[in-house]
Structures are given as structure tokens and as C-alpha cells.
N, C-alpha and C. Protein backbone atom coordinates (compact mmCIF):
# COMPACT_ATOMS: atom_id res chain seq x y z
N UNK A 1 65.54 -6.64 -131.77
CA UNK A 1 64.12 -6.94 -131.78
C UNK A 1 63.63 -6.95 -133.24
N UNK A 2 63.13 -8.27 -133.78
CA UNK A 2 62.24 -7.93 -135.01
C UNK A 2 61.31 -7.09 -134.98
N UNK A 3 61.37 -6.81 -136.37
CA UNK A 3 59.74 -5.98 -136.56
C UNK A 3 58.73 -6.59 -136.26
N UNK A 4 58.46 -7.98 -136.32
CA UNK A 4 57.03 -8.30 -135.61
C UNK A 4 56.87 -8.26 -134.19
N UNK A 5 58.26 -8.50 -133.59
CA UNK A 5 58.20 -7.96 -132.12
C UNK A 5 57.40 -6.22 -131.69
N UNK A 6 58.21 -5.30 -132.16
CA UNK A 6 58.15 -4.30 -132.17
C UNK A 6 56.73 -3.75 -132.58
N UNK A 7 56.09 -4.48 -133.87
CA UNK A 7 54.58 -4.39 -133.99
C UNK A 7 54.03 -5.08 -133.04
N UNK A 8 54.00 -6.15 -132.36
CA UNK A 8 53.33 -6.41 -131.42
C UNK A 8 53.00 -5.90 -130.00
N UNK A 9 54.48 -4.84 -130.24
CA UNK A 9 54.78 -4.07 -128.71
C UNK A 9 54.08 -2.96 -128.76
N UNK A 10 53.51 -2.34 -129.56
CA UNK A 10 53.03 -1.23 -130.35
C UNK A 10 51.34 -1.79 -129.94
N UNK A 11 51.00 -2.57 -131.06
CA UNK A 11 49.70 -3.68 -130.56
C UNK A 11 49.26 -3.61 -129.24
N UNK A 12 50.12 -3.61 -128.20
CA UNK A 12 49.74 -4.46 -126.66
C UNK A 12 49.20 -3.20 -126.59
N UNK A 13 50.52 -1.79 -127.01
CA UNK A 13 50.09 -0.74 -125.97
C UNK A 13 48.84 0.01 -127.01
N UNK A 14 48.72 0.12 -128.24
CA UNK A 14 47.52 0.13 -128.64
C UNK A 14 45.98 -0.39 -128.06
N UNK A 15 46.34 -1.65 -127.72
CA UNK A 15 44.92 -2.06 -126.98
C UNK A 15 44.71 -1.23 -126.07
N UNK A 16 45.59 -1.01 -125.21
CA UNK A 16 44.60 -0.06 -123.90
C UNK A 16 44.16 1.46 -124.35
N UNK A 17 44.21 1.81 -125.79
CA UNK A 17 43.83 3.05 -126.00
C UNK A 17 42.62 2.78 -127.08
N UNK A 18 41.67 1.48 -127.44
CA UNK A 18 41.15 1.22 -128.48
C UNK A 18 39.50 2.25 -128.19
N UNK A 19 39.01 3.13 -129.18
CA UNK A 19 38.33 3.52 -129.11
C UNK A 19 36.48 3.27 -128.33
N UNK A 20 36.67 2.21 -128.27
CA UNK A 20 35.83 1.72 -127.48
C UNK A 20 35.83 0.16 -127.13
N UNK A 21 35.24 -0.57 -125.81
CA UNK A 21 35.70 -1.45 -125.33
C UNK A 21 35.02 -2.73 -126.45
N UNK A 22 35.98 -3.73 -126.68
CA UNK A 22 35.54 -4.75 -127.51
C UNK A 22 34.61 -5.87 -126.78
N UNK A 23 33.69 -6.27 -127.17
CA UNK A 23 33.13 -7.69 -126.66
C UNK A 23 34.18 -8.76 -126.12
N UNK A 24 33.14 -9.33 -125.08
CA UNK A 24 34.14 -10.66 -124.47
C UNK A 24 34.27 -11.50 -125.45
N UNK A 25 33.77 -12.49 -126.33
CA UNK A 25 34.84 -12.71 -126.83
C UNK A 25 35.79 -12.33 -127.67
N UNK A 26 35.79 -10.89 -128.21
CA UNK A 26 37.22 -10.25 -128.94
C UNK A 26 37.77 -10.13 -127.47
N UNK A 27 37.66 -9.78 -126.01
CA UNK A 27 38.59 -9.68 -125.26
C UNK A 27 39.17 -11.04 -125.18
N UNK A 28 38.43 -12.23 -124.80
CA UNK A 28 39.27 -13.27 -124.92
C UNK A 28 39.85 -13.61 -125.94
N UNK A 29 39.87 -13.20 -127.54
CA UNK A 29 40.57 -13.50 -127.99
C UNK A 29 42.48 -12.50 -128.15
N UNK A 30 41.83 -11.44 -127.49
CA UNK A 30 43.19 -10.61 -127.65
C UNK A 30 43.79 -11.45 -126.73
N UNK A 31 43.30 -11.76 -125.29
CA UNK A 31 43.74 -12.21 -124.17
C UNK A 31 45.03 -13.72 -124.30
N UNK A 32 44.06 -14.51 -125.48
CA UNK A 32 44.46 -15.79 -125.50
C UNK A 32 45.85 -15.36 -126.63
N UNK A 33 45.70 -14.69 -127.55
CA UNK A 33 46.89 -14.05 -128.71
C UNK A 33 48.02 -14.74 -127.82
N UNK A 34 47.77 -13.36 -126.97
CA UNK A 34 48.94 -12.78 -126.28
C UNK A 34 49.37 -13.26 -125.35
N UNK A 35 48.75 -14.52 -124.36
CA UNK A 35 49.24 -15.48 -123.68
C UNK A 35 50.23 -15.91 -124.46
N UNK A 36 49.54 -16.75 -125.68
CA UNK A 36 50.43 -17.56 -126.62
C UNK A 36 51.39 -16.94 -127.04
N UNK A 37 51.41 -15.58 -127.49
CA UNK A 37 52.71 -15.22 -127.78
C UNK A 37 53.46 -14.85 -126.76
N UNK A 38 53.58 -14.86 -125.91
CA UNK A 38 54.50 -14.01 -124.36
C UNK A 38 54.65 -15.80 -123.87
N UNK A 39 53.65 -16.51 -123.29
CA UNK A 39 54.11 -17.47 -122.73
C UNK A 39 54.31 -18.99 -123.48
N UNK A 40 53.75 -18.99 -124.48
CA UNK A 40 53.56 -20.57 -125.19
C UNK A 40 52.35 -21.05 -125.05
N UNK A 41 52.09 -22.42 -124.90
CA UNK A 41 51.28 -23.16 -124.67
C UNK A 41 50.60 -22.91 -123.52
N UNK A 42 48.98 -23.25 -123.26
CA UNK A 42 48.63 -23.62 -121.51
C UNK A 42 49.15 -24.17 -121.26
N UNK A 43 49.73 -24.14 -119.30
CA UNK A 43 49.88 -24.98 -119.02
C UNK A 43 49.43 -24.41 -117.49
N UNK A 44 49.42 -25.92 -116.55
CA UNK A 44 48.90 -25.74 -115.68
C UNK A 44 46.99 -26.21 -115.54
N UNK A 45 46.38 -26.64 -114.29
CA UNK A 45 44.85 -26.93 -114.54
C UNK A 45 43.78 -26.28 -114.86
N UNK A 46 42.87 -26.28 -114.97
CA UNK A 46 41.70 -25.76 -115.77
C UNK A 46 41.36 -25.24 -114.81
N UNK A 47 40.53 -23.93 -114.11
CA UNK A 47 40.01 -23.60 -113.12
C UNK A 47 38.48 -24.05 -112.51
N UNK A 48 38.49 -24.46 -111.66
CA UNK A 48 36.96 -24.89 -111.45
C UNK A 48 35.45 -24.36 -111.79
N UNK A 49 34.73 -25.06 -111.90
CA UNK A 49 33.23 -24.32 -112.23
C UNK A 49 33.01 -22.90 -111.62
N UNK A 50 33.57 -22.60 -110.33
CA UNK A 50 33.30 -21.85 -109.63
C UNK A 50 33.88 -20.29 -110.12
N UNK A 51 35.36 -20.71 -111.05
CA UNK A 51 35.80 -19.49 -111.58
C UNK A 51 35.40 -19.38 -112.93
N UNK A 52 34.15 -18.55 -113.70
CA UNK A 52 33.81 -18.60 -114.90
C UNK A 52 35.10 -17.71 -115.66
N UNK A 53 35.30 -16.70 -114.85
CA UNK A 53 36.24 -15.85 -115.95
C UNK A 53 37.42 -16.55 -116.44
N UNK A 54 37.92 -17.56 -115.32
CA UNK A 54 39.10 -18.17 -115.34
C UNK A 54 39.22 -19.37 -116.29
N UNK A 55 37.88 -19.93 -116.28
CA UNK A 55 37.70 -20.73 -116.87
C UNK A 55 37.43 -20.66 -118.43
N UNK A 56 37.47 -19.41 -118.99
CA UNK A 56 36.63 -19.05 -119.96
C UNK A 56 38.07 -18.37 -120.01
N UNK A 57 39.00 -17.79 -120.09
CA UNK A 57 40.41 -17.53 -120.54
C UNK A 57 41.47 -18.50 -120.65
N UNK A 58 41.33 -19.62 -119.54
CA UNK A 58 41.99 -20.76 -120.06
C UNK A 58 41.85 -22.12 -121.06
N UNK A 59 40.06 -21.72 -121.17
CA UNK A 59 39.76 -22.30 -122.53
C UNK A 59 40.23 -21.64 -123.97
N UNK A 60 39.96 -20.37 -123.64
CA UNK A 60 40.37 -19.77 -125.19
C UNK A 60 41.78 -19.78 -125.38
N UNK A 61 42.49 -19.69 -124.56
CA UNK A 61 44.01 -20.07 -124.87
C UNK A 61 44.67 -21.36 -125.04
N UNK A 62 43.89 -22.71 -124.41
CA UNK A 62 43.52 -23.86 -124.98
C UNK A 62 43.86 -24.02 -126.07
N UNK A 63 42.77 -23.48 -126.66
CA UNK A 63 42.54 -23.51 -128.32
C UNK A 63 43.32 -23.30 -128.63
N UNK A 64 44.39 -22.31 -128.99
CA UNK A 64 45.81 -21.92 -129.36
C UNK A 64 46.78 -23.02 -129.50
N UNK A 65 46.52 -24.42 -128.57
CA UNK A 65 47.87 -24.54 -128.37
C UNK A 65 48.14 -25.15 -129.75
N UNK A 66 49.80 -25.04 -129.75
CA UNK A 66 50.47 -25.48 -130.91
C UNK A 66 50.81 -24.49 -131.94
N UNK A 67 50.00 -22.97 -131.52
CA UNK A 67 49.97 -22.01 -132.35
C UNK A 67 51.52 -21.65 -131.92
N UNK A 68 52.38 -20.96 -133.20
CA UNK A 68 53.70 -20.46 -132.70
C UNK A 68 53.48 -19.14 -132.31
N UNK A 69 54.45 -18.54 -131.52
CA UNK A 69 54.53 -17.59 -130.82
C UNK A 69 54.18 -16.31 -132.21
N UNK A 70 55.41 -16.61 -133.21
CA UNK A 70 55.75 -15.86 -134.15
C UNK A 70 53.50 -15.32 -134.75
N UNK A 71 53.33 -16.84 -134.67
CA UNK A 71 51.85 -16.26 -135.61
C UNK A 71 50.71 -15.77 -134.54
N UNK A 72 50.87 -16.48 -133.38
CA UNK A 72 49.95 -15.27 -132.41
C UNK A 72 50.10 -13.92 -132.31
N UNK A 73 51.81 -13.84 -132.56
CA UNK A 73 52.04 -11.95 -132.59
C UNK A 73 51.39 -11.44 -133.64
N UNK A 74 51.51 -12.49 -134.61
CA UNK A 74 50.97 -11.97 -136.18
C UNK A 74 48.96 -11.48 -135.94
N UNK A 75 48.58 -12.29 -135.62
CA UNK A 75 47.20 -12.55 -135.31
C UNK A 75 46.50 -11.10 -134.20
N UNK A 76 47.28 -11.16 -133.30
CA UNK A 76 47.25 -10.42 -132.50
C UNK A 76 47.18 -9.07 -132.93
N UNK A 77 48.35 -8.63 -133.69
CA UNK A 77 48.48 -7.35 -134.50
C UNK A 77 47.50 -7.03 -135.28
N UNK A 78 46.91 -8.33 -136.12
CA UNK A 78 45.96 -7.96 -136.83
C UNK A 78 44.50 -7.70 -136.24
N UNK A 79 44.55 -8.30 -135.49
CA UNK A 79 43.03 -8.25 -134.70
C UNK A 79 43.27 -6.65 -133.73
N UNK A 80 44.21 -6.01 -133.23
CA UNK A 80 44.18 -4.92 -132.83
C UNK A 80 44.05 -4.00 -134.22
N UNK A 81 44.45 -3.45 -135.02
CA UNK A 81 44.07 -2.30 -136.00
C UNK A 81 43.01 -2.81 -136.67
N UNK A 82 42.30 -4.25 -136.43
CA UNK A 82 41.15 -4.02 -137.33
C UNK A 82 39.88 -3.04 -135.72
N UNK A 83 40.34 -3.32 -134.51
CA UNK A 83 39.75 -2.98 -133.51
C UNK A 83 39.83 -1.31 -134.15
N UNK A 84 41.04 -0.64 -134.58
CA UNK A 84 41.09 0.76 -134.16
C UNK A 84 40.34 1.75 -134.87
């Protein structure tokens, strides 16, 4: 495992201990990171009007695409210790 792996593994489990809860969009953006880095790109359809949350996590990970895995971990890491 690289070290940016290993910081990122550190990162994930850091988030669930962050001193207090971050705004939706810092949650969607941890959310979308870490899609991108664990799965890649979206894929799959957009969720309907009817699901806002759904719809509003598969947009922000949207945005990502093309981002490499390697720099969402990077991103990710950083956006958790500036949280802590």
C-alpha cells in the first residue's frame, strides 16, 4: 500500500471522528473525493427530481470526472485535516 493510500485510509476513518459536523456542501464534497477515489468516474443515471439528496451527490461527483483516483485521495486528505 502507498503512503497516499494509507493517508487516505487514515482520512476516511478520521472523518467520522471530525470535531464537529461540516456543511452540506463540505459533506458533498468529501462524499464526491471519495467516490472518485474508491470508484472512478460516475457512472450510471442521474436520479430524478424526486431524489434531491441523490441528485445533489451525483452531481458533485459529476464534477470530478476525469479527476485521477491518485489526486482525489490527495484532495480528500487535504480537505479532512483542514476539517480537524
Amino acid at each position: 500500500m502507498s503512503k497516499l493510500e494509507t493517508a487516505f485510509r487514515k482520512a476516511v476513518a478520521d472523518s467520522k471522528k471530525l470535531p464537529e459536523k461540516p456543511d452540506n456542501a463540505t459533506l458533498l464534497q468529501i462524499y464526491s473525493l471519495y467516490k472518485q477515489a474508491t470508484e472512478g468516474d460516475v457512472q450510471g443515471k442521474r436520479p430524478g427530481f424526486t431524489d434531491m439528496v441523490g441528485r445533489a451527490k451525483y452531481d458533485a461527483w459529476a464534477k470530478l470526472e476525469g479527476k485521477s483516483a491518485d489526486d482525489a485521495m490527495q484532495e480528500y486528505v487535504d480537505l479532512i485535516e483542514s476539517l480537524k
